[in-house]
PDB file of N, CA and C in Angstrom:
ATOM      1  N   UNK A   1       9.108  24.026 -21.356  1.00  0.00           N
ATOM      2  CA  UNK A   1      10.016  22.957 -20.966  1.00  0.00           C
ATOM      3  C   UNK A   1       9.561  22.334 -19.651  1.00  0.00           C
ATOM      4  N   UNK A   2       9.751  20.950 -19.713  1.00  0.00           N
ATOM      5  CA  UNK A   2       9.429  20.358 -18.400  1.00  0.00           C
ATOM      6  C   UNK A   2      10.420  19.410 -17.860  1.00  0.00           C
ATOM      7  N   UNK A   3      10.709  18.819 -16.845  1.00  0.00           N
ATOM      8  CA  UNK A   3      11.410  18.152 -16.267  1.00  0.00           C
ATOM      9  C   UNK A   3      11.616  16.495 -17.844  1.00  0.00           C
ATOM     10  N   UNK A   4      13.036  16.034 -17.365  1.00  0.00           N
ATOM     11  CA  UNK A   4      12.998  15.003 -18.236  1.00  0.00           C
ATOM     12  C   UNK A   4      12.502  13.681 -17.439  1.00  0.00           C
ATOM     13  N   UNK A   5      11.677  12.984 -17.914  1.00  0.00           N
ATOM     14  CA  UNK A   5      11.287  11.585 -16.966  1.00  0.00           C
ATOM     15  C   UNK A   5      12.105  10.510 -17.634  1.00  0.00           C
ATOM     16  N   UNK A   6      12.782   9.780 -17.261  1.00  0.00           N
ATOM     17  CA  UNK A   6      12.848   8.400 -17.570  1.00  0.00           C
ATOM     18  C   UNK A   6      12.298   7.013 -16.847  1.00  0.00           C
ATOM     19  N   UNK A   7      11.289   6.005 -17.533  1.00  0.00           N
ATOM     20  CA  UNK A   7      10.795   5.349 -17.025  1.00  0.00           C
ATOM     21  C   UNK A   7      11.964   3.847 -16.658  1.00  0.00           C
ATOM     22  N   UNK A   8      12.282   3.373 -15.870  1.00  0.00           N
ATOM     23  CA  UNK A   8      12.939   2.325 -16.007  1.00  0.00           C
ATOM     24  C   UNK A   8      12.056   0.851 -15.242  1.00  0.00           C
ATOM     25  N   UNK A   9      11.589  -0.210 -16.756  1.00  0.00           N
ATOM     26  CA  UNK A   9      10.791  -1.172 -16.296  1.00  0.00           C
ATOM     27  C   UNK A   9      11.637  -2.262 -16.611  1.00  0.00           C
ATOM     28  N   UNK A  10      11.193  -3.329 -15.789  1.00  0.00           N
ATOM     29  CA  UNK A  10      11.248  -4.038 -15.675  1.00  0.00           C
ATOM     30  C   UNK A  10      11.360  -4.938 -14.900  1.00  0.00           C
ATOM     31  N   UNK A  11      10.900  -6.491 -14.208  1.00  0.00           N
ATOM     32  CA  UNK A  11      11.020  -7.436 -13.394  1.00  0.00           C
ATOM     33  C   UNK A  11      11.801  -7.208 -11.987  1.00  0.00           C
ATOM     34  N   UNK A  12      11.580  -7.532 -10.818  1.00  0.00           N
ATOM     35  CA  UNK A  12      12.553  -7.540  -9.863  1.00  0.00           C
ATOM     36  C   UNK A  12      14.044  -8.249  -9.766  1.00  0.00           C
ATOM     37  N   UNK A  13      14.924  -6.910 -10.087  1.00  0.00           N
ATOM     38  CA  UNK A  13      16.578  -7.892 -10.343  1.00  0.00           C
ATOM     39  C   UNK A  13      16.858  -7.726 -11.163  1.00  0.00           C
ATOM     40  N   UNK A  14      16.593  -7.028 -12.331  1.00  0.00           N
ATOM     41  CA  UNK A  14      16.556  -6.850 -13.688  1.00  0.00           C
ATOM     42  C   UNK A  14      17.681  -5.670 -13.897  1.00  0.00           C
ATOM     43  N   UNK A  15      18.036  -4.962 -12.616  1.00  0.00           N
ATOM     44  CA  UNK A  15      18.743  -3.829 -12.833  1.00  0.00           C
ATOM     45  C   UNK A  15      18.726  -2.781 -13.230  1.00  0.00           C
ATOM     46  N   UNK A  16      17.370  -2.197 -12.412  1.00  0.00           N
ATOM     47  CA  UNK A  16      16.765  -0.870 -12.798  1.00  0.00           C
ATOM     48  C   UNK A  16      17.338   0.093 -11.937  1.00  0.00           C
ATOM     49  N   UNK A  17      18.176  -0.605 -10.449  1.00  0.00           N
ATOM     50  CA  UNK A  17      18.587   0.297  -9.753  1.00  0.00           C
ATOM     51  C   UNK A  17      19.751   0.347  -9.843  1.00  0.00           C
ATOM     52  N   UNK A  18      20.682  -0.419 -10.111  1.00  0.00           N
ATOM     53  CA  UNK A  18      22.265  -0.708 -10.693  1.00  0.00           C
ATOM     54  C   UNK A  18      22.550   0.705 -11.538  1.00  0.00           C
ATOM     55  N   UNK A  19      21.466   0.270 -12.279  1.00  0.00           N
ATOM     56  CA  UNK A  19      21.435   1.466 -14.110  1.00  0.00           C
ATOM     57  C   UNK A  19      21.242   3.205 -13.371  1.00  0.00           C
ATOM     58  N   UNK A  20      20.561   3.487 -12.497  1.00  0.00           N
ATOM     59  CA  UNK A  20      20.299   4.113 -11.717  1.00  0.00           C
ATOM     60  C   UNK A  20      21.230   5.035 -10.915  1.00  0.00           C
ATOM     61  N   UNK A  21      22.002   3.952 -10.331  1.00  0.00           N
ATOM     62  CA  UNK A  21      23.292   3.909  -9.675  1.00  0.00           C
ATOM     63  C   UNK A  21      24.590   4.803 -10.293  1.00  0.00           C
ATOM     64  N   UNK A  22      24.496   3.900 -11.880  1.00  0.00           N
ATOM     65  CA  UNK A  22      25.584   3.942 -12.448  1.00  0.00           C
ATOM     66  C   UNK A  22      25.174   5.423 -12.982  1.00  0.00           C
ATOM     67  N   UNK A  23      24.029   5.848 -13.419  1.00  0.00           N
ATOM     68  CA  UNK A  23      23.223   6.955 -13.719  1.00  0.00           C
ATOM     69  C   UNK A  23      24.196   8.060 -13.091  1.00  0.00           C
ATOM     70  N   UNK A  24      23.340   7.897 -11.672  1.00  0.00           N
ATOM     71  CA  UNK A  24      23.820   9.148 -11.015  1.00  0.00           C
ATOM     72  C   UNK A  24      24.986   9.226 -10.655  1.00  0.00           C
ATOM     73  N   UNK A  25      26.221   8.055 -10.739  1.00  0.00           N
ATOM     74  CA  UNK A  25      27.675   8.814 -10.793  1.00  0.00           C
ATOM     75  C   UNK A  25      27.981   9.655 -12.020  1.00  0.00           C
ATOM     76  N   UNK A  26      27.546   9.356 -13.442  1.00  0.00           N
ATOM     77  CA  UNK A  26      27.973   9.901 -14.731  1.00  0.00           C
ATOM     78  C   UNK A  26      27.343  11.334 -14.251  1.00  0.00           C
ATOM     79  N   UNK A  27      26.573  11.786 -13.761  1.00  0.00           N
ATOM     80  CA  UNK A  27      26.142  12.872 -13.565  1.00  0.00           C
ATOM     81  C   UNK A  27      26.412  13.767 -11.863  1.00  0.00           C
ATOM     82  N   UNK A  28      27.516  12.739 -11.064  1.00  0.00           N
ATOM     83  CA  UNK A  28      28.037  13.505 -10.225  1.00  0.00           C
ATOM     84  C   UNK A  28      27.820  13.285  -8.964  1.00  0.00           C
ATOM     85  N   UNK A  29      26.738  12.243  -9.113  1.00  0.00           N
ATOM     86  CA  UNK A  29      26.469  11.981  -7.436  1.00  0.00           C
ATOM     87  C   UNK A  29      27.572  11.366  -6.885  1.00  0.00           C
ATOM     88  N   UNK A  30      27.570  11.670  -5.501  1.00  0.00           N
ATOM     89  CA  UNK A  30      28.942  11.615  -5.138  1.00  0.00           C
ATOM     90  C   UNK A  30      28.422  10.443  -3.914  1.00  0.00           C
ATOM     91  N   UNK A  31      27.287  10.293  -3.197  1.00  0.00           N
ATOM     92  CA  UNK A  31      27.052   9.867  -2.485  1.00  0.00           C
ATOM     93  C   UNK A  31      26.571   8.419  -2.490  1.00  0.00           C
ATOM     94  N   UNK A  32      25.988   7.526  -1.840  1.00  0.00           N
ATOM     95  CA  UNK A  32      26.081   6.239  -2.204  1.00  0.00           C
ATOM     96  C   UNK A  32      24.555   5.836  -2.346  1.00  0.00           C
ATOM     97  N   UNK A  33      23.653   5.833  -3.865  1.00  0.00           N
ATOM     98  CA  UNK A  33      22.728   6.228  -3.627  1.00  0.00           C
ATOM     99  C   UNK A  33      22.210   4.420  -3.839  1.00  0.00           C
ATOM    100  N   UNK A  34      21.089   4.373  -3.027  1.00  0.00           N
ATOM    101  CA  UNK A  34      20.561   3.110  -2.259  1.00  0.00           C
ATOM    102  C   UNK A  34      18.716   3.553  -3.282  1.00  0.00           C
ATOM    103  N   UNK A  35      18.376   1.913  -3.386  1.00  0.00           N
ATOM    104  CA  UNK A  35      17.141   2.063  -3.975  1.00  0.00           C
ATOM    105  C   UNK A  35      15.986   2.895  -3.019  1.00  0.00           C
ATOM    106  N   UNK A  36      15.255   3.555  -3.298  1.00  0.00           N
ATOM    107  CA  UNK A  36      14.486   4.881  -2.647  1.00  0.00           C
ATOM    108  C   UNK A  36      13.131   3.687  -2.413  1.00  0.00           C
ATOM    109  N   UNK A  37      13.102   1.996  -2.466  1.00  0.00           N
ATOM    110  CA  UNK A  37      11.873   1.150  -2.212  1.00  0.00           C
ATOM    111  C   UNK A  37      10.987   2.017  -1.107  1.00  0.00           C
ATOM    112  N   UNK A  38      11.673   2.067   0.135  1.00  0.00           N
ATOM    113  CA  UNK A  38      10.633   2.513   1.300  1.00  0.00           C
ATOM    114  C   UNK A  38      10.518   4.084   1.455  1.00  0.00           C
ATOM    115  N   UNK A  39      11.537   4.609   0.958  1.00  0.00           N
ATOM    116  CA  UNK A  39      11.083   6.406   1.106  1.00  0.00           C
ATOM    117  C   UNK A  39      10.311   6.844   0.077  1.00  0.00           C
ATOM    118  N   UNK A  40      10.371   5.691  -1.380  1.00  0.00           N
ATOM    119  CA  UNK A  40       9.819   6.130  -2.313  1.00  0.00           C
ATOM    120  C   UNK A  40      10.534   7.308  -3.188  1.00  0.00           C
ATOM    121  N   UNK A  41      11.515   8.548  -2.733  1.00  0.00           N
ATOM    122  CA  UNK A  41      11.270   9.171  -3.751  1.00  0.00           C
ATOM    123  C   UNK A  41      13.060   9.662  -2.942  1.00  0.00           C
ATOM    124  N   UNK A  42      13.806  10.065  -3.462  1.00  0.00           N
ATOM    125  CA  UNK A  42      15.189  10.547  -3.220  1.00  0.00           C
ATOM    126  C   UNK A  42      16.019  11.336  -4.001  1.00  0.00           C
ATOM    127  N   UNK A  43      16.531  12.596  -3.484  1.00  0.00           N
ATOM    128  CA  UNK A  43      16.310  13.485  -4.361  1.00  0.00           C
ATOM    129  C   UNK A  43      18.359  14.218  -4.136  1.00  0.00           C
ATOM    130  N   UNK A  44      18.825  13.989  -4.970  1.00  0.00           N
ATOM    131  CA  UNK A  44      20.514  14.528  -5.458  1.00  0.00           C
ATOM    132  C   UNK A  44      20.704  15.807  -6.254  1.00  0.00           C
ATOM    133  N   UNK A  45      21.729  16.561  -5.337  1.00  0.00           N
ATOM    134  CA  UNK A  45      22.016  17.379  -5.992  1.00  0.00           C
ATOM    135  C   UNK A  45      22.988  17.543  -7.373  1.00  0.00           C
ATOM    136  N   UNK A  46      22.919  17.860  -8.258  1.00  0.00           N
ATOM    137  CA  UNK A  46      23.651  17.363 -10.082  1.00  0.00           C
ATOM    138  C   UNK A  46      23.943  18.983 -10.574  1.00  0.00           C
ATOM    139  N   UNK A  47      25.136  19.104 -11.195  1.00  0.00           N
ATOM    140  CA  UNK A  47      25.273  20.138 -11.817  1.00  0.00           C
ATOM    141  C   UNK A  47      25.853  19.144 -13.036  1.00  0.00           C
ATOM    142  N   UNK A  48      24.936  18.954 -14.132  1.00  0.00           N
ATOM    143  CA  UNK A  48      25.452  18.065 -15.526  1.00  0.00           C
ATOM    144  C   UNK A  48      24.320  18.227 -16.699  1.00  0.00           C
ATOM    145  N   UNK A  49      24.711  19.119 -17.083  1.00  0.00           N
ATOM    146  CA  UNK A  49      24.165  19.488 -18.825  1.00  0.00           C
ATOM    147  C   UNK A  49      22.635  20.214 -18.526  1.00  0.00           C
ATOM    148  N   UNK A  50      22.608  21.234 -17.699  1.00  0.00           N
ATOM    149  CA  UNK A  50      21.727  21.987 -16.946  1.00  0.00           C
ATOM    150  C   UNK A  50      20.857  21.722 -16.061  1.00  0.00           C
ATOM    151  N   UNK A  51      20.945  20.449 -15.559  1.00  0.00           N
ATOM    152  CA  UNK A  51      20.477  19.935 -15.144  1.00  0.00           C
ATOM    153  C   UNK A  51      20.664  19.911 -13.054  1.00  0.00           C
ATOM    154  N   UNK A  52      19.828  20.435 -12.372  1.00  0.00           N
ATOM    155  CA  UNK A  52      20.399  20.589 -11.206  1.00  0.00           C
ATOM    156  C   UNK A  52      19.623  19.579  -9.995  1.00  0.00           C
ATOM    157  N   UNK A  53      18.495  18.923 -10.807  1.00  0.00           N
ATOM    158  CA  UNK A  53      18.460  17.792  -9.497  1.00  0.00           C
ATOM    159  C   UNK A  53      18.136  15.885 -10.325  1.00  0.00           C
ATOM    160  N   UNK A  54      18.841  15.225  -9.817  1.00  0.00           N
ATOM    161  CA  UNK A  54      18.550  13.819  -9.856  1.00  0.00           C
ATOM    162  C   UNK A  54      17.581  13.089  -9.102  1.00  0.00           C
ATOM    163  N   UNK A  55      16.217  13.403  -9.663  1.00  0.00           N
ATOM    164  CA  UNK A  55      15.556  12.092  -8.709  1.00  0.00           C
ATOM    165  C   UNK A  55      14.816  10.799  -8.982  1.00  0.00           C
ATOM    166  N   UNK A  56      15.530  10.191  -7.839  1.00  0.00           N
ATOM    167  CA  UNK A  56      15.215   9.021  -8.087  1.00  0.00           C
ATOM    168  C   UNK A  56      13.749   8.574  -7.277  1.00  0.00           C
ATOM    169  N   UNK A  57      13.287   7.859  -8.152  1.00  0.00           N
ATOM    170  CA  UNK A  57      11.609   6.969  -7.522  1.00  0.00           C
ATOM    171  C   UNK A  57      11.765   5.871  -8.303  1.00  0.00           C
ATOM    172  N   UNK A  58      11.155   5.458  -6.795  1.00  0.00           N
ATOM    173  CA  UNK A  58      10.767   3.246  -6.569  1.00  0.00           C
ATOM    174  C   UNK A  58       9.179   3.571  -6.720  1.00  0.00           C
ATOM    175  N   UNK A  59       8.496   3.056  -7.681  1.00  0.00           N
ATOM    176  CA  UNK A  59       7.125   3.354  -7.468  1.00  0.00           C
ATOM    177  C   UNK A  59       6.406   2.305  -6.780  1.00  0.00           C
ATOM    178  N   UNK A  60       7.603   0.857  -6.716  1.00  0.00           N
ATOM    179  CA  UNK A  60       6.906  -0.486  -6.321  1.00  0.00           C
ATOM    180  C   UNK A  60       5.871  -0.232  -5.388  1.00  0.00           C
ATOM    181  N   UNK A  61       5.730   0.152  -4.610  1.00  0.00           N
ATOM    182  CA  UNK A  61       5.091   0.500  -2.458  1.00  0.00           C
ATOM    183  C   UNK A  61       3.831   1.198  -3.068  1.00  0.00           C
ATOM    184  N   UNK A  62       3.996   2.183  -4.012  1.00  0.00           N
ATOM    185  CA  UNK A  62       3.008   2.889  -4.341  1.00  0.00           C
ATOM    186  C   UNK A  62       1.857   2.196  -4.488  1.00  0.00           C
ATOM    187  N   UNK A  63       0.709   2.543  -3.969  1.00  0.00           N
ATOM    188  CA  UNK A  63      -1.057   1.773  -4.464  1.00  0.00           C
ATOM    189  C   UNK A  63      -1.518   2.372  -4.939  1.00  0.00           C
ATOM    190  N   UNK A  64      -1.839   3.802  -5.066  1.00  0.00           N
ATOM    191  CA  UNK A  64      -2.346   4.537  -5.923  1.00  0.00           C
ATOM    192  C   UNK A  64      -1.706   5.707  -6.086  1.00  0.00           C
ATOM    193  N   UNK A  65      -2.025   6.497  -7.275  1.00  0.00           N
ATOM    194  CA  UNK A  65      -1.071   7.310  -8.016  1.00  0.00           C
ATOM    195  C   UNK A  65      -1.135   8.742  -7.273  1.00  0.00           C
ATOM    196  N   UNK A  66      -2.589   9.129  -6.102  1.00  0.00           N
ATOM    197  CA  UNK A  66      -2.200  10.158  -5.130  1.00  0.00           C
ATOM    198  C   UNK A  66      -1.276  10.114  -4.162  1.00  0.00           C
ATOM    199  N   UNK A  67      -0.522   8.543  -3.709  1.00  0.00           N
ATOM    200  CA  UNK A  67       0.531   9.081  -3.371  1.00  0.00           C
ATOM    201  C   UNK A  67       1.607   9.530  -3.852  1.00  0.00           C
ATOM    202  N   UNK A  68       2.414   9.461  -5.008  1.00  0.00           N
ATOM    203  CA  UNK A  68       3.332  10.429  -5.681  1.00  0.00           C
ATOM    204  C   UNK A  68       2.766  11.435  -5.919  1.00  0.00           C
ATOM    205  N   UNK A  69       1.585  11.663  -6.126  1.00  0.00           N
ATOM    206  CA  UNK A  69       0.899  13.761  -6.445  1.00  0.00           C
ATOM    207  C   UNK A  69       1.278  14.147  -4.998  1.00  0.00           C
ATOM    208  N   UNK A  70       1.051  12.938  -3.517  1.00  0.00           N
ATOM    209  CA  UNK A  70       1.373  14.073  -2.031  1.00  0.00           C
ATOM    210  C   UNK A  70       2.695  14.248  -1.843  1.00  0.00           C
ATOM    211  N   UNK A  71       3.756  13.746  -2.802  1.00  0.00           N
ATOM    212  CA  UNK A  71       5.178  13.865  -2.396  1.00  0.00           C
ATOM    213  C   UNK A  71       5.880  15.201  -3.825  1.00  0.00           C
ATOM    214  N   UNK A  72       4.656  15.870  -4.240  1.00  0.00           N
ATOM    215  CA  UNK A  72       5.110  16.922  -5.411  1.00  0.00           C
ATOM    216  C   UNK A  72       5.369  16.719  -6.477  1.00  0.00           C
ATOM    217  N   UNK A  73       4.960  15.373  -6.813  1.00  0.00           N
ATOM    218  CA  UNK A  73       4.838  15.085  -8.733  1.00  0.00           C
ATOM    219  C   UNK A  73       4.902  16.227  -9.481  1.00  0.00           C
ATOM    220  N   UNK A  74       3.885  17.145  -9.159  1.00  0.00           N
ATOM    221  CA  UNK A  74       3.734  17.398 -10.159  1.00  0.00           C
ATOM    222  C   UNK A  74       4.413  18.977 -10.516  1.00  0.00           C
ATOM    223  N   UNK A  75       5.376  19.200  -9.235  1.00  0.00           N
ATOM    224  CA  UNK A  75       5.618  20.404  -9.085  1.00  0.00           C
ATOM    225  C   UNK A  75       7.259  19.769 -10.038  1.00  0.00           C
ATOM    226  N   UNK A  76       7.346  18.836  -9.474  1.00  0.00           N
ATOM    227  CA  UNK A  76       8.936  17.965  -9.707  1.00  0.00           C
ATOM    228  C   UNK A  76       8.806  18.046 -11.997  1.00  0.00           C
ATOM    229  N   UNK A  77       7.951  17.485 -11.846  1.00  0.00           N
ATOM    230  CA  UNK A  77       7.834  17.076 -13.520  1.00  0.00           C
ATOM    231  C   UNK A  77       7.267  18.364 -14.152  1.00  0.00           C
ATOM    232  N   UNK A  78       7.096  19.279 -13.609  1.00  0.00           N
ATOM    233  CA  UNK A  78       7.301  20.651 -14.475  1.00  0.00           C
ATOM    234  C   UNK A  78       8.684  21.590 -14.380  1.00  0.00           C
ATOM    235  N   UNK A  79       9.469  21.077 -13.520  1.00  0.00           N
ATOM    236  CA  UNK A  79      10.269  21.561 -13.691  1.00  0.00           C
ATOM    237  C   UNK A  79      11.369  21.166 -14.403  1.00  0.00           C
ATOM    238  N   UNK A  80      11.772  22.009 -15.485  1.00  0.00           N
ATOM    239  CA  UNK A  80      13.079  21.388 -16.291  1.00  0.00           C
ATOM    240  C   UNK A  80      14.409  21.464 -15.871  1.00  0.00           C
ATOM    241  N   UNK A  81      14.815  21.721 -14.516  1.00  0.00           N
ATOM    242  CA  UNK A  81      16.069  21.331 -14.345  1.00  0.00           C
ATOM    243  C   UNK A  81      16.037  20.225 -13.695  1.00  0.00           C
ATOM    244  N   UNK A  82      15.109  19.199 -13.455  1.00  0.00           N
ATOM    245  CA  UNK A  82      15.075  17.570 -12.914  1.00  0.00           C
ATOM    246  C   UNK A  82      15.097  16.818 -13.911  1.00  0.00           C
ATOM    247  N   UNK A  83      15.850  16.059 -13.781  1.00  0.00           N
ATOM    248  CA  UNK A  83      15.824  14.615 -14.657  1.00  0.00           C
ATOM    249  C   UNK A  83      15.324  13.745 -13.687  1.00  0.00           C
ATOM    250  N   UNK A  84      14.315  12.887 -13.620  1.00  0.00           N
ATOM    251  CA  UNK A  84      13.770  12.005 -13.048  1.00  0.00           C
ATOM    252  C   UNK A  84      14.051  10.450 -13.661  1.00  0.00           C
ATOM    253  N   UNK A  85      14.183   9.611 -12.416  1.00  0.00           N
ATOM    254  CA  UNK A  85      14.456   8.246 -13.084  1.00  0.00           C
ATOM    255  C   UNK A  85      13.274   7.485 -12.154  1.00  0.00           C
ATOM    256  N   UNK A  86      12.359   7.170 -13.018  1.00  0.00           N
ATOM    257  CA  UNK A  86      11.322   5.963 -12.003  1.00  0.00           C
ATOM    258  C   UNK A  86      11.122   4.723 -12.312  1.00  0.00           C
ATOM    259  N   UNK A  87      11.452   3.781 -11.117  1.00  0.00           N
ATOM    260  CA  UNK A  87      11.153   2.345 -11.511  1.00  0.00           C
ATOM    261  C   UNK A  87      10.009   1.851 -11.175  1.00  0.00           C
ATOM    262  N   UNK A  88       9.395   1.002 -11.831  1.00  0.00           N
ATOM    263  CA  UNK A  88       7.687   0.604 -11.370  1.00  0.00           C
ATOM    264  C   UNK A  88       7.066   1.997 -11.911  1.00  0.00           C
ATOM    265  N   UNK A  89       6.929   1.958 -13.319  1.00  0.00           N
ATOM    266  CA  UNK A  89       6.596   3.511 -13.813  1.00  0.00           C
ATOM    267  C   UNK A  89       4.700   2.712 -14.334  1.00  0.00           C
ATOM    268  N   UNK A  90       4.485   1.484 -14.286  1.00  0.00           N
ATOM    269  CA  UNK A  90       3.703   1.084 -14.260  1.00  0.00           C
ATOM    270  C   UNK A  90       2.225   1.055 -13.450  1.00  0.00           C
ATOM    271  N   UNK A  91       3.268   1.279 -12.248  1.00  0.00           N
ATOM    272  CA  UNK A  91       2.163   1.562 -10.669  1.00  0.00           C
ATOM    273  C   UNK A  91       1.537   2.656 -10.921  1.00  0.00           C
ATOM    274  N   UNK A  92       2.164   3.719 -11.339  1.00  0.00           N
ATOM    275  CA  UNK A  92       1.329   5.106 -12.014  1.00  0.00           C
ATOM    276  C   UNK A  92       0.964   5.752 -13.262  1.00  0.00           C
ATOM    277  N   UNK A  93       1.138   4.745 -14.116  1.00  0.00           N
ATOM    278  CA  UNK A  93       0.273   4.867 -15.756  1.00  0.00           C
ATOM    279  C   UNK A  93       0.402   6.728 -15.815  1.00  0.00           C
ATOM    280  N   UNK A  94      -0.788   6.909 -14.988  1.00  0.00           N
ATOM    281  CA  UNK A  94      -1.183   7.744 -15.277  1.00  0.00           C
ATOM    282  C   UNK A  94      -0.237   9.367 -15.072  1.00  0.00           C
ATOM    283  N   UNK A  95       0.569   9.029 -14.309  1.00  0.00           N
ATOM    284  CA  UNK A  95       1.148  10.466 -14.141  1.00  0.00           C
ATOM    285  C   UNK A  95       2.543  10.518 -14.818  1.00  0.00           C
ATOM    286  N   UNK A  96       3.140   9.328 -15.654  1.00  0.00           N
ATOM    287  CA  UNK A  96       4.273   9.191 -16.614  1.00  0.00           C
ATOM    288  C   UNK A  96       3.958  10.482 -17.953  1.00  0.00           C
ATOM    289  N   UNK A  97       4.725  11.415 -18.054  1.00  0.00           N
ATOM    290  CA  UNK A  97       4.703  11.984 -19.363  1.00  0.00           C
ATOM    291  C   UNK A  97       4.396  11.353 -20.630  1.00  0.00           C
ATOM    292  N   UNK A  98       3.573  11.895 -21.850  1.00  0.00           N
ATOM    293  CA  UNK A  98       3.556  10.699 -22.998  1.00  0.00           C
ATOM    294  C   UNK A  98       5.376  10.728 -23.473  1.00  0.00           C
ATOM    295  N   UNK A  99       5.705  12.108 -23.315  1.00  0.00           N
ATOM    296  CA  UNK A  99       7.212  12.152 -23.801  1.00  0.00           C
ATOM    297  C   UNK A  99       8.673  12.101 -23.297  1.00  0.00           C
ATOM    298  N   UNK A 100       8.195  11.212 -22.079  1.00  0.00           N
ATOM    299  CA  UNK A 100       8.884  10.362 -21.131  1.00  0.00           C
ATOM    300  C   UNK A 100       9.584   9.023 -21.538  1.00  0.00           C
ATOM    301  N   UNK A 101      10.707   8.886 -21.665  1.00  0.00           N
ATOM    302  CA  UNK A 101      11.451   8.088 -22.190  1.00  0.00           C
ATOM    303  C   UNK A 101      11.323   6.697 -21.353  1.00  0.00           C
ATOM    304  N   UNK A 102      11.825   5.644 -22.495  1.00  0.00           N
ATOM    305  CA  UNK A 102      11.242   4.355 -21.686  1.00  0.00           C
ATOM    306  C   UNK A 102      12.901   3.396 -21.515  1.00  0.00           C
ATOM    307  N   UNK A 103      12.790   2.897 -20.616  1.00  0.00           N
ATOM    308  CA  UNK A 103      14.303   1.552 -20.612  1.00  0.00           C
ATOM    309  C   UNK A 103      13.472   0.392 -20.471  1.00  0.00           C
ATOM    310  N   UNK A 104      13.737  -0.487 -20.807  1.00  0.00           N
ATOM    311  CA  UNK A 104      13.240  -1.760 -20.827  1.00  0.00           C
ATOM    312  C   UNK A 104      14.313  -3.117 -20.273  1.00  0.00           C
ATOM    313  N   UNK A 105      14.001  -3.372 -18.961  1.00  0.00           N
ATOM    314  CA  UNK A 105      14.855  -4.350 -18.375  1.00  0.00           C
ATOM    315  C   UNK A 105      14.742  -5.380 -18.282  1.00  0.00           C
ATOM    316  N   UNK A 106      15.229  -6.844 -18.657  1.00  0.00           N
ATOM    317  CA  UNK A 106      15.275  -8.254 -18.966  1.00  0.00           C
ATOM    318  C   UNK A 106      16.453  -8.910 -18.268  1.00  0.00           C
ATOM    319  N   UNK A 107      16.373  -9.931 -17.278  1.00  0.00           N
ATOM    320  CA  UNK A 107      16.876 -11.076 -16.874  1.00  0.00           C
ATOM    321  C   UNK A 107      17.526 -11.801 -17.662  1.00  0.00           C
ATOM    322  N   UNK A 108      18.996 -11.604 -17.945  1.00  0.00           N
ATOM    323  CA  UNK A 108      19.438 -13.173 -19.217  1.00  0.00           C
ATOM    324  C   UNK A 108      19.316 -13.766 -18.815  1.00  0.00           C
ATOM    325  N   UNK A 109      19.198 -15.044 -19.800  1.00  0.00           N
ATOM    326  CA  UNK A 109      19.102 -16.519 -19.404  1.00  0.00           C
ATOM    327  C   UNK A 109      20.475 -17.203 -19.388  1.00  0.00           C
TER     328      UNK A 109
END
């Protein structure tokens, strides 16, 4: 078992962090959680369907994919009590699970 990833793409404004938001109240966050753009990576404590940490990542800032391996990628995505939510899951191709779930975000017109 490994951590669950969810990728959330799409456009700037599209409401990847809203969804995010709304995410981590259904699962308990209690606190007022703000897009992780400049820290990159922000991490909640969750007791919801075995699940004991929520983290959230902005991959936008990211340039290359060793900086999420120096902030514990890979210690984070083996572990199965994280559910991970990353936006800009694009910036790092390479370190997204193949069995990492995808959201797809669009601007109405």
């Amino acid at each position: 078992m490994k951590a669950t990833v969810i990728a959330l793409q799409g456009e700037l404004g599209s409401g990847k962090t809203t969804f995010a938001q709304n995410f981590g109240k259904v699962m308990g966050v209690v606190e007022n959680m703000i897009s992780p753009t400049f820290v990159i990576m922000k991490i909640y404590p969750v007791d919801w369907r075995g699940f004991k940490k929520l983290i959230h990542i902005d991959a936008y800032r990211l340039e290359k994919e060793e900086e999420l391996l120096n902030l514990g990628w890979e210690e984070i995505v083996e572990n199965p009590d994280n559910i991970i939510l990353i936006e800009w899951p694009e910036r790092v191709p390479n370190l997204i699970p193949e069995d990492a779930k995808t959201i797809q975000f669009k601007h109405e017109k």
